[in-house]
PDB file of N, CA and C in Angstrom:
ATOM      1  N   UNK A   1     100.275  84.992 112.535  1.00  0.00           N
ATOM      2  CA  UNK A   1     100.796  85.290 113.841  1.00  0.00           C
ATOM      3  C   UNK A   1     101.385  84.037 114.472  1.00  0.00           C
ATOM      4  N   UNK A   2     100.595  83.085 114.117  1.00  0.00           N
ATOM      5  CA  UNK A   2     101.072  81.461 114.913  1.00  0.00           C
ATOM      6  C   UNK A   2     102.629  81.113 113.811  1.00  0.00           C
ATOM      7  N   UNK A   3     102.581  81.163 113.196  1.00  0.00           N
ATOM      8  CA  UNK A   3     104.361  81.569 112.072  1.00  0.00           C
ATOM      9  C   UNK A   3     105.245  82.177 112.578  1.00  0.00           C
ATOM     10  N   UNK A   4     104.877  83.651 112.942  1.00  0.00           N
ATOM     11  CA  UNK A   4     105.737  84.576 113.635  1.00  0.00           C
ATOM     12  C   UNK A   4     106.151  84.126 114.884  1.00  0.00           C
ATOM     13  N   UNK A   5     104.956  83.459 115.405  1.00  0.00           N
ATOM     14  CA  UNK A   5     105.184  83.105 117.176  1.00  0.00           C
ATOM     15  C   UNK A   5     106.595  82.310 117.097  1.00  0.00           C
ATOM     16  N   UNK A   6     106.292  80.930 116.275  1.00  0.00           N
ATOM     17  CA  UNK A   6     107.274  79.705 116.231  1.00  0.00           C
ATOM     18  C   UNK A   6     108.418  80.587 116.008  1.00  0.00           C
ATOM     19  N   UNK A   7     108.740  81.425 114.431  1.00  0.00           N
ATOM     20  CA  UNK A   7     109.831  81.407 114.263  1.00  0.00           C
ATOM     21  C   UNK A   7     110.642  82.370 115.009  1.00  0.00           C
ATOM     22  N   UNK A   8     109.777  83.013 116.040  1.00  0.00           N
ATOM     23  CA  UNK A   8     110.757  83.985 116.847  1.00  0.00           C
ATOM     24  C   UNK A   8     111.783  82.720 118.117  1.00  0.00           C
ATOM     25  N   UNK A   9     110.552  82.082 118.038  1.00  0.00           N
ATOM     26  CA  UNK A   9     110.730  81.389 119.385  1.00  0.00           C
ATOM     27  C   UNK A   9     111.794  80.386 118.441  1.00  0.00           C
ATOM     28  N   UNK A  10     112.446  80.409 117.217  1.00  0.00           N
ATOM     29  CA  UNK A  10     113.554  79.280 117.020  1.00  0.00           C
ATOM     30  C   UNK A  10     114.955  80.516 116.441  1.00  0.00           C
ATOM     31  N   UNK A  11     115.063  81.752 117.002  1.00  0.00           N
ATOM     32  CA  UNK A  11     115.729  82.988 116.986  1.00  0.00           C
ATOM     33  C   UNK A  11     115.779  84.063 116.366  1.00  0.00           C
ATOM     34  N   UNK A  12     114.758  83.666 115.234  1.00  0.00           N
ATOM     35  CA  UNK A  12     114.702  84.463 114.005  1.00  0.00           C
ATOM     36  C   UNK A  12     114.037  86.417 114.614  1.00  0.00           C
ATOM     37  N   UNK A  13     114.407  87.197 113.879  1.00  0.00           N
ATOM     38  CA  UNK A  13     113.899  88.585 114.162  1.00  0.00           C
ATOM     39  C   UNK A  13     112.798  88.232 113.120  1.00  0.00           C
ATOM     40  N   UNK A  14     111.539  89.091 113.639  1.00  0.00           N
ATOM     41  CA  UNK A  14     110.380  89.252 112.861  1.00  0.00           C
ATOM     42  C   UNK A  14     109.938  90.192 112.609  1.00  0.00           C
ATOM     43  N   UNK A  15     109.824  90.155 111.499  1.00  0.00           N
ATOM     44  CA  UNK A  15     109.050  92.171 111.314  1.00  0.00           C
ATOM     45  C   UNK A  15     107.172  91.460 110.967  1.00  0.00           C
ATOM     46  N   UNK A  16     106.382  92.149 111.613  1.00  0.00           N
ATOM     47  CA  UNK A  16     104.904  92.405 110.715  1.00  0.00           C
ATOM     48  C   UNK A  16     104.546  93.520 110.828  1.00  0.00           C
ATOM     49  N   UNK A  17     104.040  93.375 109.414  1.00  0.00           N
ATOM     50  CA  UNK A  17     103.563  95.014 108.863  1.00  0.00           C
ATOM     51  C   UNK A  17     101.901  94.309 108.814  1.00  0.00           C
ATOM     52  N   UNK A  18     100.871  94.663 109.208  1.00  0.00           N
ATOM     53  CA  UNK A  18      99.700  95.342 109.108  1.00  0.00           C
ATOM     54  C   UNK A  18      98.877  96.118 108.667  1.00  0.00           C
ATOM     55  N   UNK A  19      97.914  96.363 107.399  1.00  0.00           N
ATOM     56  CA  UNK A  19      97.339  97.463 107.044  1.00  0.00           C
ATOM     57  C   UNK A  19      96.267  97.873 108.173  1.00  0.00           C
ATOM     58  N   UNK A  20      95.918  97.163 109.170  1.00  0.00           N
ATOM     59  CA  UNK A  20      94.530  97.531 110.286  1.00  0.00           C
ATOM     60  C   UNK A  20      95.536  97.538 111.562  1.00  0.00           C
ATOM     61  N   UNK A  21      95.112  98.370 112.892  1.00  0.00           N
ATOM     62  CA  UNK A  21      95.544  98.849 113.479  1.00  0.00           C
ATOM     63  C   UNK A  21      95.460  97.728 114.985  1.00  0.00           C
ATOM     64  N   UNK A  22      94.915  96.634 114.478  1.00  0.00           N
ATOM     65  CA  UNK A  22      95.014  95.793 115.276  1.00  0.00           C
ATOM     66  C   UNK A  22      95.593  94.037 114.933  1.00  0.00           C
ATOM     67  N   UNK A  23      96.444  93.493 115.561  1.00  0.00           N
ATOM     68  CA  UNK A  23      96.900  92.215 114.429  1.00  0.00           C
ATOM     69  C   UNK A  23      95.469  90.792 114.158  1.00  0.00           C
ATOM     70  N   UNK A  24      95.292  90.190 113.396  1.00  0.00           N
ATOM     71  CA  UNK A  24      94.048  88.988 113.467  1.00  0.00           C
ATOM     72  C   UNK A  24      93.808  88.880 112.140  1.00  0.00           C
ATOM     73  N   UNK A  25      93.786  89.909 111.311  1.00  0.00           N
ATOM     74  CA  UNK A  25      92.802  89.591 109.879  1.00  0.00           C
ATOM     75  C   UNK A  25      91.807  88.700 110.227  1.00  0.00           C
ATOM     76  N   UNK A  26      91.156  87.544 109.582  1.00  0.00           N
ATOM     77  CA  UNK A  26      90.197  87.314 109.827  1.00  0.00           C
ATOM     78  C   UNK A  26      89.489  86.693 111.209  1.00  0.00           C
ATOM     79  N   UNK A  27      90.505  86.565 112.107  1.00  0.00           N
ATOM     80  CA  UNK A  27      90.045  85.755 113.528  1.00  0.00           C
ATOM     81  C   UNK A  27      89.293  87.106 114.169  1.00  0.00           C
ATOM     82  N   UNK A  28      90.054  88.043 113.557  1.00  0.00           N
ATOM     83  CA  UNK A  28      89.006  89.548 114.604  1.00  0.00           C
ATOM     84  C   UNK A  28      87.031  89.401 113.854  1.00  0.00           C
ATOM     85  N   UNK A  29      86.794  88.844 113.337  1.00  0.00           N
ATOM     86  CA  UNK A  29      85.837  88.808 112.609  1.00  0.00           C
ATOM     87  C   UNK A  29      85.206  87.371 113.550  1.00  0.00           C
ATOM     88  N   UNK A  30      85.862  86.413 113.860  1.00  0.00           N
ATOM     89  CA  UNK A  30      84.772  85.160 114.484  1.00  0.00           C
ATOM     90  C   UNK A  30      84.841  85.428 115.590  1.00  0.00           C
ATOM     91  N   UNK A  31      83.278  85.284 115.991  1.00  0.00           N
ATOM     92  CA  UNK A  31      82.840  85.092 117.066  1.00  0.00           C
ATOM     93  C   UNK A  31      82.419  84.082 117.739  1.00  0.00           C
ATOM     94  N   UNK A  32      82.593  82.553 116.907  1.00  0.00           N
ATOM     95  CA  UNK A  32      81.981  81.603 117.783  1.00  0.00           C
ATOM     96  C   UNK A  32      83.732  81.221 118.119  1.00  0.00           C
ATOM     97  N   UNK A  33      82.965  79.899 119.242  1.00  0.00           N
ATOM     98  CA  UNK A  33      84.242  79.139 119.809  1.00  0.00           C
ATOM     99  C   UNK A  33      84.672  78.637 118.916  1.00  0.00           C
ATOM    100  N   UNK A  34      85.679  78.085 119.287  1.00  0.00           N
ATOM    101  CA  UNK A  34      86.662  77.115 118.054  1.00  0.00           C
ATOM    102  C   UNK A  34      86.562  75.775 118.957  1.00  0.00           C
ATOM    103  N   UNK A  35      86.029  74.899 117.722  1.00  0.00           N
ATOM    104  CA  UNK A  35      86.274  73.549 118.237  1.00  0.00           C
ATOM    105  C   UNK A  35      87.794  72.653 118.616  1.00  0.00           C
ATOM    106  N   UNK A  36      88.157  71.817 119.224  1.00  0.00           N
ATOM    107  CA  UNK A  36      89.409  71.086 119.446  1.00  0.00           C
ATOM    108  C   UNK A  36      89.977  71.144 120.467  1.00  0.00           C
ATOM    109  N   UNK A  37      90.851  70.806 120.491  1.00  0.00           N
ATOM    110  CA  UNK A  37      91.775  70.662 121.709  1.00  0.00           C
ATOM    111  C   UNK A  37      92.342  72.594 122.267  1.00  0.00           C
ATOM    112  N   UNK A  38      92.340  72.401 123.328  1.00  0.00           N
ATOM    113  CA  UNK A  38      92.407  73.692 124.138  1.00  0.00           C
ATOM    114  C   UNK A  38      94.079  73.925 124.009  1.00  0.00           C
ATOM    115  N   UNK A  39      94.938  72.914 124.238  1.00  0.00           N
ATOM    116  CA  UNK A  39      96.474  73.238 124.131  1.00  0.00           C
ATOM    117  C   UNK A  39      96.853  73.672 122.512  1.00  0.00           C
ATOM    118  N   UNK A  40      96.184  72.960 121.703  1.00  0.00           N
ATOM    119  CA  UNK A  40      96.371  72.944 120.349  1.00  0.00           C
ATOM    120  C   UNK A  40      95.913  73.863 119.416  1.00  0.00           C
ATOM    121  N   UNK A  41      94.632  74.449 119.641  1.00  0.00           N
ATOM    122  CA  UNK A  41      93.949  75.537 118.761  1.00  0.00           C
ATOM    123  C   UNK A  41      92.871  76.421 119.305  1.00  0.00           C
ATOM    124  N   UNK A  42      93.044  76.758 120.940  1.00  0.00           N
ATOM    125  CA  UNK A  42      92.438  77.090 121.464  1.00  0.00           C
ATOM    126  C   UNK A  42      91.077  76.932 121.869  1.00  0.00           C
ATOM    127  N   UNK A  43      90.899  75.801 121.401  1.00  0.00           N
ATOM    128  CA  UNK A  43      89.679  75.172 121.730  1.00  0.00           C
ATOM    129  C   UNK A  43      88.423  75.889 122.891  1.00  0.00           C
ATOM    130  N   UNK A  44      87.196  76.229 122.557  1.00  0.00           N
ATOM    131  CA  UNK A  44      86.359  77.080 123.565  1.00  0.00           C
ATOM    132  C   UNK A  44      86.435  78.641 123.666  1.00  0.00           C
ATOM    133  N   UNK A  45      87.621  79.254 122.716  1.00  0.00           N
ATOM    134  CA  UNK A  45      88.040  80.886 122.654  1.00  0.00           C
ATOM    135  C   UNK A  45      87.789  80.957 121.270  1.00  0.00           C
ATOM    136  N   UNK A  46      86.538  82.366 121.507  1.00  0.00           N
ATOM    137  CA  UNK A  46      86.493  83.448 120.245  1.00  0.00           C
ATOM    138  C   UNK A  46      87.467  83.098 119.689  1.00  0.00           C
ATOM    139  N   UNK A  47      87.288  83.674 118.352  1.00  0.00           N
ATOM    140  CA  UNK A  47      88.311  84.060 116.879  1.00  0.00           C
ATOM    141  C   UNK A  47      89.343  85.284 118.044  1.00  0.00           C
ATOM    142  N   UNK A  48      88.191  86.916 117.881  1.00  0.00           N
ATOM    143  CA  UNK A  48      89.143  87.714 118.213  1.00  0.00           C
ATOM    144  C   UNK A  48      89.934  87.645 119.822  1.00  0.00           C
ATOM    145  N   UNK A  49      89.200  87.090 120.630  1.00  0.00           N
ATOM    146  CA  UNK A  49      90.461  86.700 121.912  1.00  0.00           C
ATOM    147  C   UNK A  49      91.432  86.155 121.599  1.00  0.00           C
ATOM    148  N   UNK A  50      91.428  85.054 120.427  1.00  0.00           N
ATOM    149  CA  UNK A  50      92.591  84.516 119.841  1.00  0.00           C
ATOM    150  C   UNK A  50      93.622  85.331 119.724  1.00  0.00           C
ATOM    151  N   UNK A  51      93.342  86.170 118.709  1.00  0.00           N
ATOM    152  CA  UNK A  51      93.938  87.206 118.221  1.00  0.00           C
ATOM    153  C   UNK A  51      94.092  88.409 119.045  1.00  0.00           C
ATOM    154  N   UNK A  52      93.955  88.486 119.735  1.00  0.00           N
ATOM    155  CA  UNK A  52      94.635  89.588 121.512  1.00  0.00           C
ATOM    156  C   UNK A  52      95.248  88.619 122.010  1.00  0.00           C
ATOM    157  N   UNK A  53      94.860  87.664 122.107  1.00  0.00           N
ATOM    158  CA  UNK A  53      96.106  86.827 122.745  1.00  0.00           C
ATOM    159  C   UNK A  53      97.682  86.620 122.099  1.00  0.00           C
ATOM    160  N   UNK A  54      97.282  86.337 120.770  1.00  0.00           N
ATOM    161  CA  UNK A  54      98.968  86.173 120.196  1.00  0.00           C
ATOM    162  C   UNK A  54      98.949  87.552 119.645  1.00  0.00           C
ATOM    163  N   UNK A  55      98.507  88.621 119.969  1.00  0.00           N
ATOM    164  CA  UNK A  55      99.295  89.576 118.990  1.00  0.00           C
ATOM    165  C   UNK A  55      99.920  90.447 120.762  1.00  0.00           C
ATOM    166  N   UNK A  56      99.290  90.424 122.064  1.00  0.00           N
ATOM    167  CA  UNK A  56     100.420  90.430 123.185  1.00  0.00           C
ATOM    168  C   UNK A  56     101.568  89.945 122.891  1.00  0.00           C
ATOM    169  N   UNK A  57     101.368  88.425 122.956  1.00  0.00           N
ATOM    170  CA  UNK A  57     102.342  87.935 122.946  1.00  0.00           C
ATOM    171  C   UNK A  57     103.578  88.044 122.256  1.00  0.00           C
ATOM    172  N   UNK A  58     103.102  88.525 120.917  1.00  0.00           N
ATOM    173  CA  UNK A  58     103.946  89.046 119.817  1.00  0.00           C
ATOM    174  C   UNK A  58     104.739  90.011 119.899  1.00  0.00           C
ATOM    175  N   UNK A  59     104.012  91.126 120.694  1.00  0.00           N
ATOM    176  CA  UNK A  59     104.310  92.322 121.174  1.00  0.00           C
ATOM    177  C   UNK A  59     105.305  92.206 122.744  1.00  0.00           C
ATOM    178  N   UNK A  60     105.181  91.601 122.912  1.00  0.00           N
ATOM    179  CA  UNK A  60     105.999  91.121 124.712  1.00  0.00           C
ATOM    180  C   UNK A  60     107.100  90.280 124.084  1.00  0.00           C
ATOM    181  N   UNK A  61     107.755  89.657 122.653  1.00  0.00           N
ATOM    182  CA  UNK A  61     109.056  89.255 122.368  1.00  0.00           C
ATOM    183  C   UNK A  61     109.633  90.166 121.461  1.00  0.00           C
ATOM    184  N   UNK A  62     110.975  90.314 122.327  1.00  0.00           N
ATOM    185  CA  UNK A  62     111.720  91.085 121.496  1.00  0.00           C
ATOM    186  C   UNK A  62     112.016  91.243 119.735  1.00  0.00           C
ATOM    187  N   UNK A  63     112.428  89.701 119.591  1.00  0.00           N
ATOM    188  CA  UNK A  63     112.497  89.508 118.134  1.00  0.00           C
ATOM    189  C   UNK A  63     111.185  89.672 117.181  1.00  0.00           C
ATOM    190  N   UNK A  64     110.189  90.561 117.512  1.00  0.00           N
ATOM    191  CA  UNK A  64     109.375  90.697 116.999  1.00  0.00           C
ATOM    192  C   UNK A  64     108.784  92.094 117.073  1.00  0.00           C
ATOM    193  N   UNK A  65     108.893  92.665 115.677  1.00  0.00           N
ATOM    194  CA  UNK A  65     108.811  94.403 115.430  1.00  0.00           C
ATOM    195  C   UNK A  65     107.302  94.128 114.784  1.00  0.00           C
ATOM    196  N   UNK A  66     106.429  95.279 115.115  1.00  0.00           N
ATOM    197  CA  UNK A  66     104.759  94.976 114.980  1.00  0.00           C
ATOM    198  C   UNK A  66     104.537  96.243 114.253  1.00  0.00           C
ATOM    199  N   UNK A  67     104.531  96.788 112.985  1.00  0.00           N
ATOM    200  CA  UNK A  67     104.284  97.831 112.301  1.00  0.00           C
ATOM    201  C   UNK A  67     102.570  98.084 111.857  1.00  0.00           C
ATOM    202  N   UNK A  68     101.892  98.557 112.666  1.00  0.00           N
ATOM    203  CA  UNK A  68     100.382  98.470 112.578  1.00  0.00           C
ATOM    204  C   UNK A  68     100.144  99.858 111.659  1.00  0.00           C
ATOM    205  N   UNK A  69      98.651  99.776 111.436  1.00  0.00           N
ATOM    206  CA  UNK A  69      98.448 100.785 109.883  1.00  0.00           C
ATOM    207  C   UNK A  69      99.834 101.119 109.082  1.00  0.00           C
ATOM    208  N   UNK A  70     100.421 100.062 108.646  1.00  0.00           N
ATOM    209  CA  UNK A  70     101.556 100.037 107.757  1.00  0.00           C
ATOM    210  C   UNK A  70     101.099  99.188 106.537  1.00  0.00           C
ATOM    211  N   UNK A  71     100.167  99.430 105.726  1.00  0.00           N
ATOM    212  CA  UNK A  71     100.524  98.422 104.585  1.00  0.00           C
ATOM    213  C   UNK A  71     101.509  98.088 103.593  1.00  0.00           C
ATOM    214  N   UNK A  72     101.817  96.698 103.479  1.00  0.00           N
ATOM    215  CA  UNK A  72     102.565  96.661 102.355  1.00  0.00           C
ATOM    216  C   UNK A  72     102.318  96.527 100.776  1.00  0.00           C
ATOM    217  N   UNK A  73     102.849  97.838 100.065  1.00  0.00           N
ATOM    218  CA  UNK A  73     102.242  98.431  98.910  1.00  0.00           C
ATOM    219  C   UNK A  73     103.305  98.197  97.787  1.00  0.00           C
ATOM    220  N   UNK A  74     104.507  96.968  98.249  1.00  0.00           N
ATOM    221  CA  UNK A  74     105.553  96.633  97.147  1.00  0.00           C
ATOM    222  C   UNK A  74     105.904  95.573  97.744  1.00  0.00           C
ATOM    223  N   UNK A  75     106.428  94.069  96.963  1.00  0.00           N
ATOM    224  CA  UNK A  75     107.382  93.685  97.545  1.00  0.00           C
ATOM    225  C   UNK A  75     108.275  93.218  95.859  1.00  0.00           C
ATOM    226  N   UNK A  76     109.685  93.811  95.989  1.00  0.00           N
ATOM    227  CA  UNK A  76     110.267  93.679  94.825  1.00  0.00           C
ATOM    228  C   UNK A  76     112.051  92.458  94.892  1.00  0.00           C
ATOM    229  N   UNK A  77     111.897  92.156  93.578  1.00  0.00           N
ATOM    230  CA  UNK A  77     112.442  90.721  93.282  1.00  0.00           C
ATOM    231  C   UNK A  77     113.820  90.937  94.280  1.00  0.00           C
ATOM    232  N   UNK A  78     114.385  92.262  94.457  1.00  0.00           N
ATOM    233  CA  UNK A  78     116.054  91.971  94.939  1.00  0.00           C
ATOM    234  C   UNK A  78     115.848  92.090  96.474  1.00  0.00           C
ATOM    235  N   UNK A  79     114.617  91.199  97.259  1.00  0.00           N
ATOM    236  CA  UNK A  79     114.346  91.330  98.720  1.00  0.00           C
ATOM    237  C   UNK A  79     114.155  92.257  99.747  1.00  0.00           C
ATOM    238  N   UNK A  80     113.180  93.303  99.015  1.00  0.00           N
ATOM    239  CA  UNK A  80     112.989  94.528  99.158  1.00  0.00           C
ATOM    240  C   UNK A  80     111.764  94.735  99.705  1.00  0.00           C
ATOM    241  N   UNK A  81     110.911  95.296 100.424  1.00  0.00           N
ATOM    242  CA  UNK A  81     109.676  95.024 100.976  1.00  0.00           C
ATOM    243  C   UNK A  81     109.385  97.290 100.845  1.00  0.00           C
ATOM    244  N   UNK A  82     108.385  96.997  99.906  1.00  0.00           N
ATOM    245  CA  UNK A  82     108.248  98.860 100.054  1.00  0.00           C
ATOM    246  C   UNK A  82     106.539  99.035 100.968  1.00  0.00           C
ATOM    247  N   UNK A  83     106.658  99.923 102.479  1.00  0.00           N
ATOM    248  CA  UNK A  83     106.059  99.440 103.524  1.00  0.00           C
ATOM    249  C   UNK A  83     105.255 100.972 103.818  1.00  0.00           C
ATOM    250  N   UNK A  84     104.237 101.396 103.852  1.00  0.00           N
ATOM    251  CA  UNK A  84     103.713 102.448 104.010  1.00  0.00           C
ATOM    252  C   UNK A  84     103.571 102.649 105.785  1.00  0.00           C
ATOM    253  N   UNK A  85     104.486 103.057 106.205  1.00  0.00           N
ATOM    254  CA  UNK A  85     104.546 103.228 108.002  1.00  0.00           C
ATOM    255  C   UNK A  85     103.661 103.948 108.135  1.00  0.00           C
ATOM    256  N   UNK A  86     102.764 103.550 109.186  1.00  0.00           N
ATOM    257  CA  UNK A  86     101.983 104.204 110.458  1.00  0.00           C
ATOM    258  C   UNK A  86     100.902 105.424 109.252  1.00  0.00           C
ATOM    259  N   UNK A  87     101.191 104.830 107.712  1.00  0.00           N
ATOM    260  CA  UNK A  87     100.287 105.612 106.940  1.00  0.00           C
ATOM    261  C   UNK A  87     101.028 106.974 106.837  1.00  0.00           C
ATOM    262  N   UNK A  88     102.016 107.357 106.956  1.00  0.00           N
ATOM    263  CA  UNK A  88     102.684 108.757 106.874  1.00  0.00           C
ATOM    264  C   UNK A  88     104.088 108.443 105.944  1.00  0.00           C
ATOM    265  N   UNK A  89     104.546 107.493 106.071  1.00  0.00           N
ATOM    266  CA  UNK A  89     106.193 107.560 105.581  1.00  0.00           C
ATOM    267  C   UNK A  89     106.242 106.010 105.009  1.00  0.00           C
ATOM    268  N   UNK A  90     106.661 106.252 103.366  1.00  0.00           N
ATOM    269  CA  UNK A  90     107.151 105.064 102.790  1.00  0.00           C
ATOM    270  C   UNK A  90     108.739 104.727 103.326  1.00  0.00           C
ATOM    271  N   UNK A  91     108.552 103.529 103.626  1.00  0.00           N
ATOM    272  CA  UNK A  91     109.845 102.813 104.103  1.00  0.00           C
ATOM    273  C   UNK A  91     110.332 101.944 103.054  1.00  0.00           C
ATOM    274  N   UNK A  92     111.354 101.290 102.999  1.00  0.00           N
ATOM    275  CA  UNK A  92     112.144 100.003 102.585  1.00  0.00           C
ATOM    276  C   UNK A  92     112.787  98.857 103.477  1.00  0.00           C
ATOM    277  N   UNK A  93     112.045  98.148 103.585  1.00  0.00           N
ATOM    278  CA  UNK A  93     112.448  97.002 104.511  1.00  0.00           C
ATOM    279  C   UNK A  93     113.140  95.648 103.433  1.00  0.00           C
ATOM    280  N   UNK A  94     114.252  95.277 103.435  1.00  0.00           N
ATOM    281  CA  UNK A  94     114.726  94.111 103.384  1.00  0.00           C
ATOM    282  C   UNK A  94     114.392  92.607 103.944  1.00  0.00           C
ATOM    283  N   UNK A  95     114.020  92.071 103.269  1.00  0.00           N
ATOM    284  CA  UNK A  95     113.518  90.501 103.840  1.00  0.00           C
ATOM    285  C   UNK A  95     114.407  89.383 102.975  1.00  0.00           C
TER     286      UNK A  95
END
Protein backbone atom coordinates (compact mmCIF):
# COMPACT_ATOMS: atom_id res chain seq x y z
CA UNK A 1 0.00 0.00 0.00
CA UNK A 2 3.00 2.43 1.01
CA UNK A 3 4.20 1.60 -3.08
CA UNK A 4 0.84 2.36 -4.32
CA UNK A 5 0.63 5.51 -2.09
CA UNK A 6 4.14 6.98 -3.59
CA UNK A 7 3.52 5.93 -7.03
CA UNK A 8 0.10 7.46 -7.36
CA UNK A 9 1.34 10.47 -5.76
CA UNK A 10 4.32 10.65 -8.77
CA UNK A 11 1.04 10.22 -11.52
CA UNK A 12 0.98 6.80 -12.12
CA UNK A 13 -2.82 5.01 -12.23
CA UNK A 14 -2.94 2.10 -9.77
CA UNK A 15 -4.93 -0.85 -9.84
CA UNK A 16 -4.97 -3.32 -6.45
CA UNK A 17 -6.55 -6.40 -6.56
CA UNK A 18 -7.04 -8.09 -3.10
CA UNK A 19 -8.11 -11.63 -2.29
CA UNK A 20 -9.64 -10.33 1.50
CA UNK A 21 -12.18 -7.78 1.61
CA UNK A 22 -10.22 -5.43 3.46
CA UNK A 23 -6.58 -3.91 2.21
CA UNK A 24 -3.32 -4.77 5.05
CA UNK A 25 -2.34 -8.46 4.58
CA UNK A 26 -0.32 -8.84 7.37
CA UNK A 27 -0.52 -5.34 9.33
CA UNK A 28 -4.43 -6.37 9.88
CA UNK A 29 -2.97 -9.15 12.05
CA UNK A 30 -0.51 -6.75 14.54
CA UNK A 31 -1.61 -5.53 17.31
CA UNK A 32 1.21 -4.03 19.12
CA UNK A 33 2.60 -0.44 18.45
CA UNK A 34 5.24 0.01 16.03
CA UNK A 35 8.37 1.32 17.21
CA UNK A 36 10.13 4.65 15.44
CA UNK A 37 9.59 7.72 14.34
CA UNK A 38 5.82 8.83 14.11
CA UNK A 39 6.32 10.85 10.59
CA UNK A 40 8.22 7.86 9.22
CA UNK A 41 6.52 4.50 10.17
CA UNK A 42 3.91 5.41 12.27
CA UNK A 43 5.47 5.08 15.25
CA UNK A 44 2.88 4.33 18.53
CA UNK A 45 -0.12 2.93 15.85
CA UNK A 46 -1.42 -0.68 15.70
CA UNK A 47 -0.48 -2.79 12.59
CA UNK A 48 -4.33 -2.71 11.61
CA UNK A 49 -4.99 1.26 12.14
CA UNK A 50 -2.07 1.38 9.88
CA UNK A 51 -3.77 -0.32 7.45
CA UNK A 52 -7.33 1.76 7.65
CA UNK A 53 -5.34 4.46 7.43
CA UNK A 54 -3.58 3.96 4.00
CA UNK A 55 -6.12 1.86 2.49
CA UNK A 56 -8.68 5.43 3.00
CA UNK A 57 -6.29 7.06 1.73
CA UNK A 58 -5.90 4.85 -1.20
CA UNK A 59 -9.43 4.88 -1.68
CA UNK A 60 -9.84 8.95 -1.49
CA UNK A 61 -7.08 9.16 -4.76
CA UNK A 62 -8.29 8.99 -7.87
CA UNK A 63 -5.40 7.22 -9.58
CA UNK A 64 -6.05 4.44 -7.52
CA UNK A 65 -8.73 1.52 -8.45
CA UNK A 66 -9.14 -0.91 -5.15
CA UNK A 67 -10.56 -4.36 -6.42
CA UNK A 68 -11.34 -6.16 -2.98
CA UNK A 69 -12.31 -10.08 -2.84
CA UNK A 70 -10.65 -10.10 -6.30
CA UNK A 71 -7.84 -12.52 -6.32
CA UNK A 72 -5.25 -12.72 -8.66
CA UNK A 73 -5.36 -16.31 -10.14
CA UNK A 74 -2.91 -15.55 -13.41
CA UNK A 75 -0.38 -13.28 -14.24
CA UNK A 76 0.86 -14.16 -17.90
CA UNK A 77 4.25 -13.30 -19.82
CA UNK A 78 2.48 -10.78 -22.64
CA UNK A 79 1.39 -8.27 -19.45
CA UNK A 80 -1.71 -9.74 -18.76
CA UNK A 81 -3.02 -9.97 -15.18
CA UNK A 82 -6.11 -12.81 -15.11
CA UNK A 83 -8.18 -11.23 -11.89
CA UNK A 84 -11.15 -13.04 -10.25
CA UNK A 85 -13.57 -9.73 -9.55
CA UNK A 86 -15.56 -9.29 -6.49
CA UNK A 87 -15.35 -13.43 -6.71
CA UNK A 88 -18.10 -13.57 -9.54
CA UNK A 89 -16.39 -12.56 -12.93
CA UNK A 90 -12.91 -13.43 -14.37
CA UNK A 91 -11.39 -10.30 -15.75
CA UNK A 92 -8.15 -9.42 -17.80
CA UNK A 93 -6.27 -6.60 -16.65
CA UNK A 94 -3.13 -5.38 -18.51
CA UNK A 95 -0.10 -4.21 -16.47
Amino acid sequence: MGAAKELAALGLSILIADDKASLGGKLLLQTHKFFGSEADCYAGTRGFDIAAKLEAELRADSRVRILANSPVVGIFKDGVAGIYENRSAYILREF
